[in-house]
Structures are given as structure tokens and as C-alpha cells.
Protein backbone atom coordinates (compact mmCIF):
# COMPACT_ATOMS: atom_id res chain seq x y z
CA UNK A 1 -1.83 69.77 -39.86
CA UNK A 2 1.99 70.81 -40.29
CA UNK A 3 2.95 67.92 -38.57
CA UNK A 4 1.61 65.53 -40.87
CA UNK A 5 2.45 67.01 -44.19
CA UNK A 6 6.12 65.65 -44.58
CA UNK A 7 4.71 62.24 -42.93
CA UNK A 8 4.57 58.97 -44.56
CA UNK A 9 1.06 56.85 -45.18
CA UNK A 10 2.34 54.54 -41.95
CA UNK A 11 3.01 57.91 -40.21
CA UNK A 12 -0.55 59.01 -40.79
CA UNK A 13 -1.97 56.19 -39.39
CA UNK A 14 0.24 55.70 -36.60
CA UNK A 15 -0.45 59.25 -35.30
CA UNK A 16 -4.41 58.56 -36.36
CA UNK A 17 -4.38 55.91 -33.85
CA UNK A 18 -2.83 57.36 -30.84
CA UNK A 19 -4.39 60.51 -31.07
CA UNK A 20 -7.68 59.18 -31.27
CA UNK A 21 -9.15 58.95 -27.44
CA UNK A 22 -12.25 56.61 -28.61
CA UNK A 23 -11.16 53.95 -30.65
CA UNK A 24 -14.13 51.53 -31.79
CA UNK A 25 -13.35 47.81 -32.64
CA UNK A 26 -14.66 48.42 -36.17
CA UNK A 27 -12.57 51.52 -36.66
CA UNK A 28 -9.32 50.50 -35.31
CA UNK A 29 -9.33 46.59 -36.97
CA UNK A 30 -8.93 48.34 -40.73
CA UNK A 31 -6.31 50.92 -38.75
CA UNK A 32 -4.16 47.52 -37.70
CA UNK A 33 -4.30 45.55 -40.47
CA UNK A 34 -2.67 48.94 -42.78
CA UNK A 35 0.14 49.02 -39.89
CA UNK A 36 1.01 45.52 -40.57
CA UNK A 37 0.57 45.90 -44.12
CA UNK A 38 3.26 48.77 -43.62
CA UNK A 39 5.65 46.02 -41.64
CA UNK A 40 5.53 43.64 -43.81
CA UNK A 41 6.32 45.95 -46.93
CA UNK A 42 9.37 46.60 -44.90
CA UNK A 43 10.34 43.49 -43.65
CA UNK A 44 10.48 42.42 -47.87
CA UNK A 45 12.73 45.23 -48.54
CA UNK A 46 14.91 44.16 -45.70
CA UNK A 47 14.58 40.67 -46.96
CA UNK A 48 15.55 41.84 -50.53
CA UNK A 49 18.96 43.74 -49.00
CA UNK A 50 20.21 40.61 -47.19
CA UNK A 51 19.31 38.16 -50.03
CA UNK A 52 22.01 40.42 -51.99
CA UNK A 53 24.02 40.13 -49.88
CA UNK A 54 24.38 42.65 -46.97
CA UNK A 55 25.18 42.39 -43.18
CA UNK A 56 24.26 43.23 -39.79
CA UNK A 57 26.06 43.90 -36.77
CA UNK A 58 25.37 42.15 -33.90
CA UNK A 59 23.13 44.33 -32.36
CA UNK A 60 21.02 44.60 -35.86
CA UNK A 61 20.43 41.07 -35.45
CA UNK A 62 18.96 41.32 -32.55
CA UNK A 63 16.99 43.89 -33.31
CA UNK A 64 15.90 42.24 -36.69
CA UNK A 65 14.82 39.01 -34.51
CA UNK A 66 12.90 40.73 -32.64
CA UNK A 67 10.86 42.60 -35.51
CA UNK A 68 10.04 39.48 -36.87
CA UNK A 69 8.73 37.92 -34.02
CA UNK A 70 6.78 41.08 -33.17
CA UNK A 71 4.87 41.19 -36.65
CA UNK A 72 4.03 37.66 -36.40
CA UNK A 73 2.64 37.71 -33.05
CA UNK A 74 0.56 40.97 -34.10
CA UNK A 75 -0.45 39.35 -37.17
CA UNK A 76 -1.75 36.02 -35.02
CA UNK A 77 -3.75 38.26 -32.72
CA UNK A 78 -4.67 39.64 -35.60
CA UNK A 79 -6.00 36.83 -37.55
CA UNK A 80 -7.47 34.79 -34.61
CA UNK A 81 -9.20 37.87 -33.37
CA UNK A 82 -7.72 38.06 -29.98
CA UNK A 83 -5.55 40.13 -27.74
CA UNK A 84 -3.10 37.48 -26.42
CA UNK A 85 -0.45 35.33 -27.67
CA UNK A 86 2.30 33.28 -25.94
CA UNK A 87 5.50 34.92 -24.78
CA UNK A 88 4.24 38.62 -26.06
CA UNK A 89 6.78 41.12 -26.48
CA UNK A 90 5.49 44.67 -25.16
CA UNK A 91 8.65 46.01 -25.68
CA UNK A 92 11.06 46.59 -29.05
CA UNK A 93 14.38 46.98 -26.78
CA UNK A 94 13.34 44.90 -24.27
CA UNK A 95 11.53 41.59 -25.51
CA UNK A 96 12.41 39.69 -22.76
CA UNK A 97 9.49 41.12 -20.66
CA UNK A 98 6.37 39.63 -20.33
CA UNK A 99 2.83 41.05 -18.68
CA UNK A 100 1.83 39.60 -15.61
CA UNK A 101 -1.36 39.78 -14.59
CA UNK A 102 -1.55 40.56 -10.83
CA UNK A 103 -5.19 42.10 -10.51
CA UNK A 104 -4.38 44.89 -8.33
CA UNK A 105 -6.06 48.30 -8.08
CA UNK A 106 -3.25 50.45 -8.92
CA UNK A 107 -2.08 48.25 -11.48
CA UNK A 108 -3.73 45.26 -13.05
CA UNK A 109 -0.94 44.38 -15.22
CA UNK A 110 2.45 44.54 -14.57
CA UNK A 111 5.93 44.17 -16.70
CA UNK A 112 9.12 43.37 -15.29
CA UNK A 113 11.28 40.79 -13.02
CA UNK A 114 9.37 38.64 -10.63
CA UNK A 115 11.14 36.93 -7.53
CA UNK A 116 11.04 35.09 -4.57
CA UNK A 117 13.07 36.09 -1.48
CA UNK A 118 13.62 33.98 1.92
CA UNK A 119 14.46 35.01 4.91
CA UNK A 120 16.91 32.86 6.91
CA UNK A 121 17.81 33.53 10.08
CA UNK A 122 17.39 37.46 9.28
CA UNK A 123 19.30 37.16 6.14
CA UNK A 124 18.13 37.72 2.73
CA UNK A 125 18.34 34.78 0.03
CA UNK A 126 17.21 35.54 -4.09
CA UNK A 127 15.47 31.78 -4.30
CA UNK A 128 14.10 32.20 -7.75
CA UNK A 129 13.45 34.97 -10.52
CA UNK A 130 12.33 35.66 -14.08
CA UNK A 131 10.57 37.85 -16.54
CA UNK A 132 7.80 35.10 -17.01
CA UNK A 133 5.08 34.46 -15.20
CA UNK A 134 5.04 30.98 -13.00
CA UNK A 135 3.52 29.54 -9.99
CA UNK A 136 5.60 30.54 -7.12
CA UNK A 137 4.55 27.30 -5.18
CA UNK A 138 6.37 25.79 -7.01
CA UNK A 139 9.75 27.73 -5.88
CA UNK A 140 9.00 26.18 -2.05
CA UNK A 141 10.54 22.35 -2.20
CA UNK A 142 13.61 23.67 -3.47
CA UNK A 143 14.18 26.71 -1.54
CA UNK A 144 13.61 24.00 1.82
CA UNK A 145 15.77 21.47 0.18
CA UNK A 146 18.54 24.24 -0.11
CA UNK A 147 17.88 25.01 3.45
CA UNK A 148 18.65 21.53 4.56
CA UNK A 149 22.01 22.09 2.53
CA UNK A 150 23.24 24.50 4.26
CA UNK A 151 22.08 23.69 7.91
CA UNK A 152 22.28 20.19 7.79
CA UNK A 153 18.43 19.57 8.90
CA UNK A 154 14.78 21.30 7.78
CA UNK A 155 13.38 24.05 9.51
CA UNK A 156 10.63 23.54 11.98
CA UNK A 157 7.96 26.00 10.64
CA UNK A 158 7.80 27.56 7.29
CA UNK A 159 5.90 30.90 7.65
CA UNK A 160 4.78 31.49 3.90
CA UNK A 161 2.08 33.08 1.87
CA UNK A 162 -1.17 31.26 1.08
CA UNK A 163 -0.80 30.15 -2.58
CA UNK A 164 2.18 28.47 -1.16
CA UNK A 165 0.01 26.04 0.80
CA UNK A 166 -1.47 23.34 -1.88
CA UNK A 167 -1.39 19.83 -1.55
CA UNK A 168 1.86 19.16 -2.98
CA UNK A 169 3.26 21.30 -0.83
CA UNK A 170 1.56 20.32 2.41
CA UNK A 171 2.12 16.74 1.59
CA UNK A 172 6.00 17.43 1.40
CA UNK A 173 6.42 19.57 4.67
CA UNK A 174 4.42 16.54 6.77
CA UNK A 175 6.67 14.53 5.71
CA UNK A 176 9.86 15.70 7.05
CA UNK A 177 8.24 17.46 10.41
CA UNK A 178 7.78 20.81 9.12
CA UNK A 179 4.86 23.05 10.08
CA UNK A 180 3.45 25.37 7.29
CA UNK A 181 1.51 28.08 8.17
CA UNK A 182 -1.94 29.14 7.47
CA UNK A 183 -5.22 27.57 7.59
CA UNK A 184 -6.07 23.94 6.59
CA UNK A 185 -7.43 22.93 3.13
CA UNK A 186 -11.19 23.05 1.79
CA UNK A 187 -14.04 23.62 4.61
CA UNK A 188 -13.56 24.09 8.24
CA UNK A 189 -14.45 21.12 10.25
CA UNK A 190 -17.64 21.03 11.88
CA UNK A 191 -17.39 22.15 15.91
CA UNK A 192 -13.47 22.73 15.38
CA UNK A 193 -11.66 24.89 17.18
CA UNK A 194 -8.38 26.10 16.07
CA UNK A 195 -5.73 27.81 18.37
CA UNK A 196 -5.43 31.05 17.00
CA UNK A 197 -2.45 31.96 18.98
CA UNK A 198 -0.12 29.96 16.73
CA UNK A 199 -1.51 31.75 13.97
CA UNK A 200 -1.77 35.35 15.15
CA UNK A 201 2.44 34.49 16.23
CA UNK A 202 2.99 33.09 12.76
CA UNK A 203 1.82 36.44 10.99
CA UNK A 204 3.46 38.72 13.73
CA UNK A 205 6.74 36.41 12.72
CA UNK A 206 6.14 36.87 8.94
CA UNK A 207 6.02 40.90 9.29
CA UNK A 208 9.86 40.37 8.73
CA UNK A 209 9.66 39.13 4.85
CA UNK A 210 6.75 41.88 4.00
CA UNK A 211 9.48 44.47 6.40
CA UNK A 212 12.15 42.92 3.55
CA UNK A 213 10.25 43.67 0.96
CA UNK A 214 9.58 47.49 1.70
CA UNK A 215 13.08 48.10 2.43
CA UNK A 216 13.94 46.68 -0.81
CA UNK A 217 11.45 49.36 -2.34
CA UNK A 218 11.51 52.12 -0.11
CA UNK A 219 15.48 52.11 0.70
CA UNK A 220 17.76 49.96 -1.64
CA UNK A 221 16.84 50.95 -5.07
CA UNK A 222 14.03 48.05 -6.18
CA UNK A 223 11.63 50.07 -6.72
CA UNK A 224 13.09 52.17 -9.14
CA UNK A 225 15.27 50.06 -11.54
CA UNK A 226 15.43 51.51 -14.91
CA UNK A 227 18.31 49.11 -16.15
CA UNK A 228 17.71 48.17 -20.03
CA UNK A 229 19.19 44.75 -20.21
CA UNK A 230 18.20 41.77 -19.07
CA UNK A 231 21.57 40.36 -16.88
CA UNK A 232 21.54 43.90 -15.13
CA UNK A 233 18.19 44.12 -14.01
CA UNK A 234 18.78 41.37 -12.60
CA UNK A 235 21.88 42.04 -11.23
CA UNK A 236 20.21 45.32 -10.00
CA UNK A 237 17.91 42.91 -8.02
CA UNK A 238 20.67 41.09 -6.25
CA UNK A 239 22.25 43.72 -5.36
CA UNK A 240 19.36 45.69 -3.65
CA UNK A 241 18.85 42.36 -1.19
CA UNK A 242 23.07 42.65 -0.59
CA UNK A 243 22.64 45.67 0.14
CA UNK A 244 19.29 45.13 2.46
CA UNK A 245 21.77 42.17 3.73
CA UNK A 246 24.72 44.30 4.41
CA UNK A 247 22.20 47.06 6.38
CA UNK A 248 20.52 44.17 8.71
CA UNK A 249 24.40 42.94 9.30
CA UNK A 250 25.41 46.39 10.67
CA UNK A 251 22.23 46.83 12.83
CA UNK A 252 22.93 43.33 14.59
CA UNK A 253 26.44 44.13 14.84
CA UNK A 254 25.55 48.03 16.52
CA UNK A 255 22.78 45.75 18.42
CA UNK A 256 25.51 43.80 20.00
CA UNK A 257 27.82 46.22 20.82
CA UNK A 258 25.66 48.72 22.75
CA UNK A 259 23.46 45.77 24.45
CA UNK A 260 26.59 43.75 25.59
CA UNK A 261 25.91 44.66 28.98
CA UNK A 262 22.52 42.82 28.76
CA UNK A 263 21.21 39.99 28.34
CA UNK A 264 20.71 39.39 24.49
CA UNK A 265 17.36 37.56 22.72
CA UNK A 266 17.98 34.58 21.73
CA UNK A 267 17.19 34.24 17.74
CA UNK A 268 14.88 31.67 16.31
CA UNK A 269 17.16 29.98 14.06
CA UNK A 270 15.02 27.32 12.57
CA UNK A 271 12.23 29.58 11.52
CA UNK A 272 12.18 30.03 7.64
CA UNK A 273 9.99 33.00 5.92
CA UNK A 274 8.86 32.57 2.41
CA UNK A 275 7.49 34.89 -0.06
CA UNK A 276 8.16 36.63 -3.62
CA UNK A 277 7.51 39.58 -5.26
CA UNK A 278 6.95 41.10 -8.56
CA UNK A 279 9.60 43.95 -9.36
CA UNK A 280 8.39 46.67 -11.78
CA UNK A 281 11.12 48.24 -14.08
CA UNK A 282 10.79 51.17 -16.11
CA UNK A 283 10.11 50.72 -19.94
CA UNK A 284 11.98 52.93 -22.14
């Protein structure tokens, strides 16, 4: 009780809400609508400053933006009687970041940078990333197309995951000659028989993107990102696939040194790998 003495009324209710483990609908509606009474007795007074006159900084701006649009998106949940809104902000000093739903046991939701990574020829490409959620088939006709930039022709297999494979998709790779792993649409044919070697060697040959993606985690920092702003978490994401980039350089380079005597393996160079990943960054 010594806490609360010197506390405001918004205090109070603030620390009445969090402490409470069990918090019924019909208790904690009358506890939400006082905490945006509270805002928006504050947001006048801030009002009343500015109409006489004062100024922010730069950084005050932002933050007074972002205020705004988090009391009006509280208030919409709040009069529509739901708990989602378009382009929530779950965070005060970081409103770019949105919740993406990924339905996972650890984690159903998850906040932070989302990307999709290629692997060409054993090197590393960023293809696409944001703090929104999207559809990452949609990432595959351009990654492909940028592969035909830079080789001059299109791969002959695209080893990628299976919400990469819709119509659209399918449609585009049988066009230009290009095999796209996995399964075909809807209902297996009656009496067919699929070679399952091709597909057991297509997921052996994929272990290198999912390989990617746990040295990313595990060994080049993108697992642990705790960057605040926006262009550096994202520059915190490039850099962990240089440096996954610069690590697979060395090993082929050591590789070729110590097995010059030999015969080397031939590398697949028209094999493309195709996936993405969701990054998590720390909240503060």
C-alpha cells in the first residue's frame, strides 16, 4: 500500500490491471475505458500547449505521432468490441512492428522483421523483408527473375517451401522450364505413382537453406538482435547473412586448398533454394 499512496488515479489503475492475475471481460472493459479516459485528458492538455504556441523537437514529434495513433487504435478496439485493428502498434518506441501470427507452440505470435533468403550457388541473397506480415509466395517471381539477371538464364529446379507452390506460381515456373519442388496440386491421381527419389533428393538438397537459417541463429547474431530502430535491425539482418556469406567463402576456399590434390565435386550451379524466415527482436 506504500507504493500507491503518492500515485495518480491513472497510476492506480494501471497497477490494478497488471497486478491482477484473473482479469474478467466485465471487470477489465470499465478498467480500459478510465485508461483512455486518462489519455485523452492528456492528449487535450498537450493540445492546449501547442495551440499556444509551443514546440517539439524532432524526436517529440515522433513520439507525439505515435501517441495519437496508439489512443485511437485502442479506442477503435475499444468501441467495436474487438482485439484487432490494422497496422497495430505493440510498441511506444518501436511502432513499426507488427504481430505476426505464426501458430507455433513456443510462440503463437511473433513481433519483429520477417525475410526471405535464397541460396545461390551456396551464397546467401536477402530477397525480401519487412515488419508486416505478407504472403511470401509472392517474393518467388521476382527473386527467379533476379536470378535470370545475373546468370543470364533460369535455374532448372527451384527447391522451395510448400506455400510457395500455388498456381500462380506453378503456372510461371512451367513456363520457362523450371521444376518446382514438392507435390502436385489438390488430390493425388487415382493408381499414380510418383518417383519419390526426385523428391527425397530435392529435400536432402534443401537441408542447405534450413542449414542457412540455423547458422544465422545459432552463429551470426540473428537470433539475438536487440537493435531499437528500424534501418538497423535491418541492417543487423544483412549483416548476419554477410557474415554467414563471408564464413561459407572461407570454408570453400580452405576446401580447395587442402583437397587440391583430389579430384574436386563438381557444384550444382543451376539449383536455386528458396525460403524465408521470421526474425524475432527484442522489445524494449
Amino acid at each position: 500500500m506504500e507504493e500507491t499512496k503518492n500515485l495518480s488515479a491513472s497510476g492506480k489503475v494501471y497497477l490494478n490491471i497488471v497486478r491482477r492475475k484473473k482479469k474478467a471481460k466485465k471487470w477489465l472493459r470499465p478498467q480500459i475505458r478510465k485508461m483512455l479516459g486518462f489519455v485523452k485528458r492528456d492528449i487535450k492538455v498537450i493540445q492546449k500547449f501547442l495551440a499556444q504556441g509551443a514546440h517539439l523537437t524532432e524526436q517529440q514529434a515522433i513520439w507525439w505521432e505515435t501517441i495519437q495513433n496508439i489512443y485511437e487504435q485502442q479506442r477503435s478496439m475499444y468501441d467495436n468490441h474487438t482485439h484487432s485493428v490494422p497496422d497495430r502498434i505493440v510498441s511506444f518506441h518501436q511502432p513499426w512492428l507488427r504481430p505476426i501470427v505464426r501458430g507455433k507452440a513456443k510462440a503463437s505470435v511473433e513481433f519483429g522483421a520477417k525475410f526471405d533468403m535464397s541460396l545461390d550457388q551456396g551464397i546467401a541473397r536477402l530477397e525480401y523483408s519487412s515488419f508486416d506480415a505478407y504472403n511470401e509466395s509472392d517474393i518467388l517471381v521476382s527473386t527467379i527473375r533476379r536470378y535470370h539477371d545475373r546468370h543470364g538464364y533460369y535455374p532448372e529446379r527451384v527447391l522451395a517451401d510448400k506455400i510457395y507452390r500455388n498456381r500462380k506460381n506453378l503456372n510461371y515456373c512451367k513456363q520457362r522450364g523450371i521444376r518446382l519442388s514438392g507435390p502436385a496440386l489438390g488430390r493425388p491421381k487415382k493408381n499414380e505413382v510418383r518417383d519419390k527419389t526426385i523428391d527425397d533428393q530435392d529435400n536432402a538438397d534443401r537441408v542447405a537453406v534450413e542449414r542457412g537459417f540455423s547458422q544465422l541463429k545459432g552463429c551470426f547474431g540473428a537470433d539475438l538482435i536487440t537493435t531499437k530502430r528500424k534501418d538497423t535491425t535491418l541492417s543487423s539482418i544483412a549483416l548476419s547473412v554477410l557474415a554467414l556469406n563471408l564464413s561459407q567463402l572461407t570454408t570453400d576456399s580452405l576446401r580447395q586448398i587442402l583437397s587440391s590434390p583430389f579430384k574436386r565435386r563438381q557444384i550444382k550451379n543451376r539449383t536455386f533454394y528458396f525460403s524465408f524466415f521470421t526474425k524475432f527482436i527484442i522489445i524494449q
